[in-house]
C-alpha atoms as a PDB file:
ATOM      1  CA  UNK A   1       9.739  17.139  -2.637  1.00  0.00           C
ATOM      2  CA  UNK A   2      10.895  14.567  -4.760  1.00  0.00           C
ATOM      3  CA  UNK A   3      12.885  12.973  -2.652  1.00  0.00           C
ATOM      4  CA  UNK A   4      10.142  12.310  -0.191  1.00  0.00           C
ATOM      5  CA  UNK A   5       7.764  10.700  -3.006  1.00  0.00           C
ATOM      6  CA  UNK A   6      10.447   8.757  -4.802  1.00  0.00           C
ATOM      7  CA  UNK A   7       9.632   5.292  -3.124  1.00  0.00           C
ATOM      8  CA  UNK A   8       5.827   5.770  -3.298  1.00  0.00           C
ATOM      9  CA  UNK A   9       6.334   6.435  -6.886  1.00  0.00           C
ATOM     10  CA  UNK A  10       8.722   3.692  -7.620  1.00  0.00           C
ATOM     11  CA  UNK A  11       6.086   1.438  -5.782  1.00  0.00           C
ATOM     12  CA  UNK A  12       3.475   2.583  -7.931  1.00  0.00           C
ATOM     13  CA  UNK A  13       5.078   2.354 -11.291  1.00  0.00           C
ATOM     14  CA  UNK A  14       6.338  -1.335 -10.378  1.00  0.00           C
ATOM     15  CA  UNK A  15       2.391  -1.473  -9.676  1.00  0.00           C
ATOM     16  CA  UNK A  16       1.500   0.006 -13.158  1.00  0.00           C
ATOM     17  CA  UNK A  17       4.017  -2.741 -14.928  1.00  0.00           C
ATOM     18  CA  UNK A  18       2.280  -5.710 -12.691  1.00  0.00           C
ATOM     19  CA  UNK A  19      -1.127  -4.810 -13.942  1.00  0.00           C
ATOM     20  CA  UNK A  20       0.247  -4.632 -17.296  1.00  0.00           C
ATOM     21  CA  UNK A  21       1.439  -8.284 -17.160  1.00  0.00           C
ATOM     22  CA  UNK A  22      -1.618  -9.978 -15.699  1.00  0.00           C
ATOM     23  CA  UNK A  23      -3.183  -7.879 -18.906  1.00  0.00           C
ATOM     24  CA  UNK A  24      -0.673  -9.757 -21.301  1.00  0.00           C
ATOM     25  CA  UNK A  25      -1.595 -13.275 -19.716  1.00  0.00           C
ATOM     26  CA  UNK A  26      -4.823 -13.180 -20.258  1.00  0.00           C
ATOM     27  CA  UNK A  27      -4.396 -12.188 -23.947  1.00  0.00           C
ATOM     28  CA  UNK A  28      -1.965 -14.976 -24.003  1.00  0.00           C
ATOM     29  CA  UNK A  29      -4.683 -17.219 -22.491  1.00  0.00           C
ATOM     30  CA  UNK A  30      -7.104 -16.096 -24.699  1.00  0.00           C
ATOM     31  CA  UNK A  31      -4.832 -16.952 -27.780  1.00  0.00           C
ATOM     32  CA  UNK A  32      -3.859 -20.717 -25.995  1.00  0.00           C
ATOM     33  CA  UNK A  33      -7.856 -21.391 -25.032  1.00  0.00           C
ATOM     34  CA  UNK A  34      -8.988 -19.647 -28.300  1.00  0.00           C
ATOM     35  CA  UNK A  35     -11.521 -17.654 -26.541  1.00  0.00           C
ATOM     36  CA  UNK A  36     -12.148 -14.606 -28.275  1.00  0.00           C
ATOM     37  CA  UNK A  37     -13.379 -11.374 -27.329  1.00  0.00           C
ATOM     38  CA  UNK A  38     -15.886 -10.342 -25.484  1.00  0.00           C
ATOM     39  CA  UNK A  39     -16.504 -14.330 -24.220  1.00  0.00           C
ATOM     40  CA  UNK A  40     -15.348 -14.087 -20.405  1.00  0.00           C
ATOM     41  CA  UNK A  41     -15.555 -18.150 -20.283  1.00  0.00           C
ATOM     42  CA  UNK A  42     -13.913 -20.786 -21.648  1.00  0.00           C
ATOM     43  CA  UNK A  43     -11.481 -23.986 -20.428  1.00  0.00           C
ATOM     44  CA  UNK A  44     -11.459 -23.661 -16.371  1.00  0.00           C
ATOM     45  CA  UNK A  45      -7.782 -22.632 -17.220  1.00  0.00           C
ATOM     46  CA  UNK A  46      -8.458 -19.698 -19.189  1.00  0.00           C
ATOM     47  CA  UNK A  47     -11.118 -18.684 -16.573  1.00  0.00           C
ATOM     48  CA  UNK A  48      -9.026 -18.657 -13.742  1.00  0.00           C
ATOM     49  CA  UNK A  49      -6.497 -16.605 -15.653  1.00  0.00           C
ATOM     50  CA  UNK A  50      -9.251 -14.442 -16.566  1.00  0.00           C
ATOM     51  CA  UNK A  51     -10.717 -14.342 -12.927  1.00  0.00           C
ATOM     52  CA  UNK A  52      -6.560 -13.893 -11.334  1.00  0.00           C
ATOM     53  CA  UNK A  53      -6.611 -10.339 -13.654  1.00  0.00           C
ATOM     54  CA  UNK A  54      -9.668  -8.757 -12.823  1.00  0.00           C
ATOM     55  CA  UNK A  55      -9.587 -10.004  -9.148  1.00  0.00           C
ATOM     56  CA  UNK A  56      -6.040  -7.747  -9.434  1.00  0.00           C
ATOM     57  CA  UNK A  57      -7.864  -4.843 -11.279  1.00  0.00           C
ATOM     58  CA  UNK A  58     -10.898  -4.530  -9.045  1.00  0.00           C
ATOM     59  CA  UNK A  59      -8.435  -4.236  -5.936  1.00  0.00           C
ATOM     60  CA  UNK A  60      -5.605  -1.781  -7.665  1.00  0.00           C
ATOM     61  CA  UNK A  61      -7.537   1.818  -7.139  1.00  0.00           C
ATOM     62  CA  UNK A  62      -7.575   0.730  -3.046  1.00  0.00           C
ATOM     63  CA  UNK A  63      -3.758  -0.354  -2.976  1.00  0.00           C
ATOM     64  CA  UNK A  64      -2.590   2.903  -4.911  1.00  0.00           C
ATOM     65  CA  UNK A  65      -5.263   5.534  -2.773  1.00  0.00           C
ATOM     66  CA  UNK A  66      -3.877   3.508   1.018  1.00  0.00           C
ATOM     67  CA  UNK A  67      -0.379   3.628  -0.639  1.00  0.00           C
ATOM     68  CA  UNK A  68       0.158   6.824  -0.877  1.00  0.00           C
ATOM     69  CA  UNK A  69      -2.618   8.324   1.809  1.00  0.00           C
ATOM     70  CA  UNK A  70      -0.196   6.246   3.692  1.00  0.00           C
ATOM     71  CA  UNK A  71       2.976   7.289   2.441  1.00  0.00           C
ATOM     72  CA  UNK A  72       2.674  11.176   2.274  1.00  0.00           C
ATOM     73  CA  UNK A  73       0.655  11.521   6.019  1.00  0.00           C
ATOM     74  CA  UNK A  74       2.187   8.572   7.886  1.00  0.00           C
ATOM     75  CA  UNK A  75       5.441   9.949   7.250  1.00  0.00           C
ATOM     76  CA  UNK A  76       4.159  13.545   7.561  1.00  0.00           C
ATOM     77  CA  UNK A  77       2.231  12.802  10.711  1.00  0.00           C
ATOM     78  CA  UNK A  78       5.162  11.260  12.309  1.00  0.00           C
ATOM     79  CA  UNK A  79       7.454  13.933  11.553  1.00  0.00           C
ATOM     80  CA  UNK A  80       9.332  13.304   8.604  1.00  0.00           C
ATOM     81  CA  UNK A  81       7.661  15.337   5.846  1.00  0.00           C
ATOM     82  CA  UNK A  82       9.292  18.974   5.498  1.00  0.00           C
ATOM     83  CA  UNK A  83       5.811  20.362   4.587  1.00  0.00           C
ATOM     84  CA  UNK A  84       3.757  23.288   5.817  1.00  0.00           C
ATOM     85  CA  UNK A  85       1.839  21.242   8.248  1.00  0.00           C
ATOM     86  CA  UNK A  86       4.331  20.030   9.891  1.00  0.00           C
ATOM     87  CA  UNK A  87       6.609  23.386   9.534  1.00  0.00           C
ATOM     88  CA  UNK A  88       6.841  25.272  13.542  1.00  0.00           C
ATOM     89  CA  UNK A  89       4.060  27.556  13.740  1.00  0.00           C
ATOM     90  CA  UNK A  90       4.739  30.801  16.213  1.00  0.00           C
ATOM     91  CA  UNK A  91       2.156  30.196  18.620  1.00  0.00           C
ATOM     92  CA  UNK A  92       3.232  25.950  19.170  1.00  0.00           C
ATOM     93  CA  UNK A  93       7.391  26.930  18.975  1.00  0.00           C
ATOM     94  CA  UNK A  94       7.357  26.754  22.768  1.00  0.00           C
ATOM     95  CA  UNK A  95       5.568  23.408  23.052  1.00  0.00           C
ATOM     96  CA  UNK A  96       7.272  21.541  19.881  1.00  0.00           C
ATOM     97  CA  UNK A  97      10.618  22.264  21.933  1.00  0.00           C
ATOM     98  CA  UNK A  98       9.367  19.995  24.486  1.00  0.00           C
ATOM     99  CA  UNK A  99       7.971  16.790  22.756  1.00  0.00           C
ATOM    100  CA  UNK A 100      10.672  14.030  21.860  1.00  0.00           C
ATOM    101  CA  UNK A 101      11.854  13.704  18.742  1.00  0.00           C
ATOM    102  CA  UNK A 102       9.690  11.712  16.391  1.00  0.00           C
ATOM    103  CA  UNK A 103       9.743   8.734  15.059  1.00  0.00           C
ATOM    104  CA  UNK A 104      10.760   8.065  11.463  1.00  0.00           C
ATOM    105  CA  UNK A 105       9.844   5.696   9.303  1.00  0.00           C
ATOM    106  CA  UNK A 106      10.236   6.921   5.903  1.00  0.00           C
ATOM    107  CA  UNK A 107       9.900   3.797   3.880  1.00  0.00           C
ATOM    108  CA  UNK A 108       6.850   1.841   5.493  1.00  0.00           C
ATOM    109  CA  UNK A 109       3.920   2.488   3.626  1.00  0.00           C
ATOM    110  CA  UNK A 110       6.541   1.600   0.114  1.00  0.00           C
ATOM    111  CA  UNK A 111       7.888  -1.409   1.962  1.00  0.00           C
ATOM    112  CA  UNK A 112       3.882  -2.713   2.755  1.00  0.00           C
ATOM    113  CA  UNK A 113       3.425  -1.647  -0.961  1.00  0.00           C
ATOM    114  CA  UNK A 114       5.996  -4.167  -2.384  1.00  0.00           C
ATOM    115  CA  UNK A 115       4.673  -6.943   0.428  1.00  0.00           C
ATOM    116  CA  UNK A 116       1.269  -6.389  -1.139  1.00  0.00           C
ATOM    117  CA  UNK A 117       2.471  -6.192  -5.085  1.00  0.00           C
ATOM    118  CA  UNK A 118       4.577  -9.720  -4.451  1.00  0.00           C
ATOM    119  CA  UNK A 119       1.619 -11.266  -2.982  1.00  0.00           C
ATOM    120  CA  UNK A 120      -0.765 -10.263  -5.733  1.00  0.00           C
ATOM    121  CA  UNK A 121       1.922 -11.564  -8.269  1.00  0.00           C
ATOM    122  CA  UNK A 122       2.347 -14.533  -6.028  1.00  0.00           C
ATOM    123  CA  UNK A 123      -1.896 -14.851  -6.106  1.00  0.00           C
ATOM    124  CA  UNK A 124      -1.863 -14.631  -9.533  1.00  0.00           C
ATOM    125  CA  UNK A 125       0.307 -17.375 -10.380  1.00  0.00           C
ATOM    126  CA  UNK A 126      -1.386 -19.416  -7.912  1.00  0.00           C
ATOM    127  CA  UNK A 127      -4.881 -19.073  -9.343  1.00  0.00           C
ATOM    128  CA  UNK A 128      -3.427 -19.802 -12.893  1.00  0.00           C
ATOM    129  CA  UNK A 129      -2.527 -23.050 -12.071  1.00  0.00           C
ATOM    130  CA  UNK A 130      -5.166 -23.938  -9.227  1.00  0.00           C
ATOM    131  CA  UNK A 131      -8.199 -21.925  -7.355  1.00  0.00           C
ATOM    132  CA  UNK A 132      -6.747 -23.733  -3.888  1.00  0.00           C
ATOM    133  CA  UNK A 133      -3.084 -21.678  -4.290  1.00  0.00           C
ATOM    134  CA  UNK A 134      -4.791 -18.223  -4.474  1.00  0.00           C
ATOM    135  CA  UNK A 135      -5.437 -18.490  -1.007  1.00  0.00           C
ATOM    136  CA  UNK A 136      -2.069 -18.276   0.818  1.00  0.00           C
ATOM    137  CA  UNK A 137      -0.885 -15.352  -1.038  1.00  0.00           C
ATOM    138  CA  UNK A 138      -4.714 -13.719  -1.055  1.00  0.00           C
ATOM    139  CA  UNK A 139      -4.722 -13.209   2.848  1.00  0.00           C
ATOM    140  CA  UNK A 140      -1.131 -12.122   2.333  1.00  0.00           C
ATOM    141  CA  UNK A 141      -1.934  -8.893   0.108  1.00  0.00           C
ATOM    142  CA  UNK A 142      -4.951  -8.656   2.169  1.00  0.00           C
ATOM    143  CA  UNK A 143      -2.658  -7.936   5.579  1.00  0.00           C
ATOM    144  CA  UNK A 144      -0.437  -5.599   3.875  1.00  0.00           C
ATOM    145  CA  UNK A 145      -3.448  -3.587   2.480  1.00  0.00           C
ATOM    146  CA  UNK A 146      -4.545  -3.373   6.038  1.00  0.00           C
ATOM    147  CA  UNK A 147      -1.518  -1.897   7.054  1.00  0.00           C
ATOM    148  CA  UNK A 148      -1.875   0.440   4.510  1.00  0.00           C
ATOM    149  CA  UNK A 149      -4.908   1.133   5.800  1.00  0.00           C
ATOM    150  CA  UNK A 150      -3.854   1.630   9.306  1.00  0.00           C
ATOM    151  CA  UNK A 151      -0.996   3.234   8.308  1.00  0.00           C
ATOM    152  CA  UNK A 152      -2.858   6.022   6.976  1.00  0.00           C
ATOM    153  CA  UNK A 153      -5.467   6.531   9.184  1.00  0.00           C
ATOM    154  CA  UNK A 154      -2.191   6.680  12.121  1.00  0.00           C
ATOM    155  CA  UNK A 155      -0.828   9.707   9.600  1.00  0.00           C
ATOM    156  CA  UNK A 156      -4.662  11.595   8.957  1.00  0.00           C
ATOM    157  CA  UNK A 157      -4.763  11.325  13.003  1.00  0.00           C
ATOM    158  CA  UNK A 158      -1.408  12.548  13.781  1.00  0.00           C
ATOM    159  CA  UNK A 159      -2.220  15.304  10.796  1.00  0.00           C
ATOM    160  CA  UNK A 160      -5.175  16.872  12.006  1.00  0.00           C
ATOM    161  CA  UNK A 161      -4.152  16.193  15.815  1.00  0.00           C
ATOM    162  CA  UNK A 162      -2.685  19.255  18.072  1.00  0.00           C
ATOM    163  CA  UNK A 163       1.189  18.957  18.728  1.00  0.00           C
ATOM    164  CA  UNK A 164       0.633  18.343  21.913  1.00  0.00           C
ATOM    165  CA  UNK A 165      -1.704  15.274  21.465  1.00  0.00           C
ATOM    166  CA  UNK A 166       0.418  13.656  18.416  1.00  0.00           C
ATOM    167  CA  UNK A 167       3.434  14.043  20.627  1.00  0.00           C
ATOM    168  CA  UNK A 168       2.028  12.061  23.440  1.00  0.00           C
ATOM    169  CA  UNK A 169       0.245   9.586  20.756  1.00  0.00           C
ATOM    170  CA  UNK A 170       3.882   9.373  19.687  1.00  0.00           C
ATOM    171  CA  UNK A 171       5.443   8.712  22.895  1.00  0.00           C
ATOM    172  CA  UNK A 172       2.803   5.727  23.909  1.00  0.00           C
ATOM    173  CA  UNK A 173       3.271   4.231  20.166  1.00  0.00           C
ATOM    174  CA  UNK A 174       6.946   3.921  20.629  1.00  0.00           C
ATOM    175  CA  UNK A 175       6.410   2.392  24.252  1.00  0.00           C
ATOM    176  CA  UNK A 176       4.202  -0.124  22.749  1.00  0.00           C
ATOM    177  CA  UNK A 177       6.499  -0.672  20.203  1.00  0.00           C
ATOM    178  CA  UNK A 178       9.155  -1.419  21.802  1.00  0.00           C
ATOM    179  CA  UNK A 179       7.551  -3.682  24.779  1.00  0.00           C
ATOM    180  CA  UNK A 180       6.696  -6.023  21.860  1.00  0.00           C
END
């Protein structure tokens, strides 16, 4: 069980520690600007540190739910987990025989999850030195937490969905897959 969480988990601490260091800057800012507690404004420097951390903080409770909605059932829908669900029940041994193999991809949802961490590092730094740089690395985290999110919903589908159906699902991702 551990084994199968490790990345998620890695991906979330690393999260933890980024959140943790926009925290610091602003404190830092708020030394530099002198603007003390509870004053949100100040210098258009301070602010935009101030506005790069909260812009982080107000999107961190979606990245870690997709991230790991995505990482336990995307890789349990697809075949990877070892858990009950996705242990051969009696009644389906016959048709599991049948379906291909599925596909494995063990490390996407932690792979998206650094993509989307850089970015938001990448956004921060940007905003502290100019609203206009935000923007690049802004749509950046904003694709990879849409492939969080579509990575997830894939893994709830294949989760709930009858072996039969997931295998065919399966089948007609991998074909689309790998005609592109």
């Amino acid at each position: 069980m551990k084994d199968d969480i490790a990345l998620l988990a890695t991906i979330t601490l690393l999260g933890v520690l980024l959140q943790a260091y926009f925290s610091l800057q602003v404190i830092s800012a708020r030394r530099t600007f002198r603007v003390s507690p509870p004053l949100t404004t100040g210098p258009p420097e301070f602010e935009r540190v101030y506005r790069a951390q909260v812009n982080c903080s107000e999107y961190f409770p979606l990245f870690l739910a997709t991230l790991w909605v995505a990482g336990v059932f995307f890789h349990e829908g697809l075949g990877a987990g070892q858990g009950a669900r996705t242990a051969p029940r009696p009644e389906r041994v016959p048709e599991r025989a049948h379906a291909s193999p599925p596909a494995r991809l063990p490390g996407a949802a932690a792979l998206c999850g650094l993509v989307y961490l850089f970015a938001r590092l990448r956004y921060f730094q940007g905003y502290a030195r100019s609203a206009q740089l935000r923007l690049a690395p802004l749509y950046a985290s904003a694709r990879a937490l849409w492939l969080l999110v579509a990575l997830a919903a894939l893994g709830l589908l294949c989760h709930f969905l009858p072996v039969s159906l997931r295998a065919e699902l399966l089948g007609r991702l991998r074909t689309l897959i790998t005609w592109t």
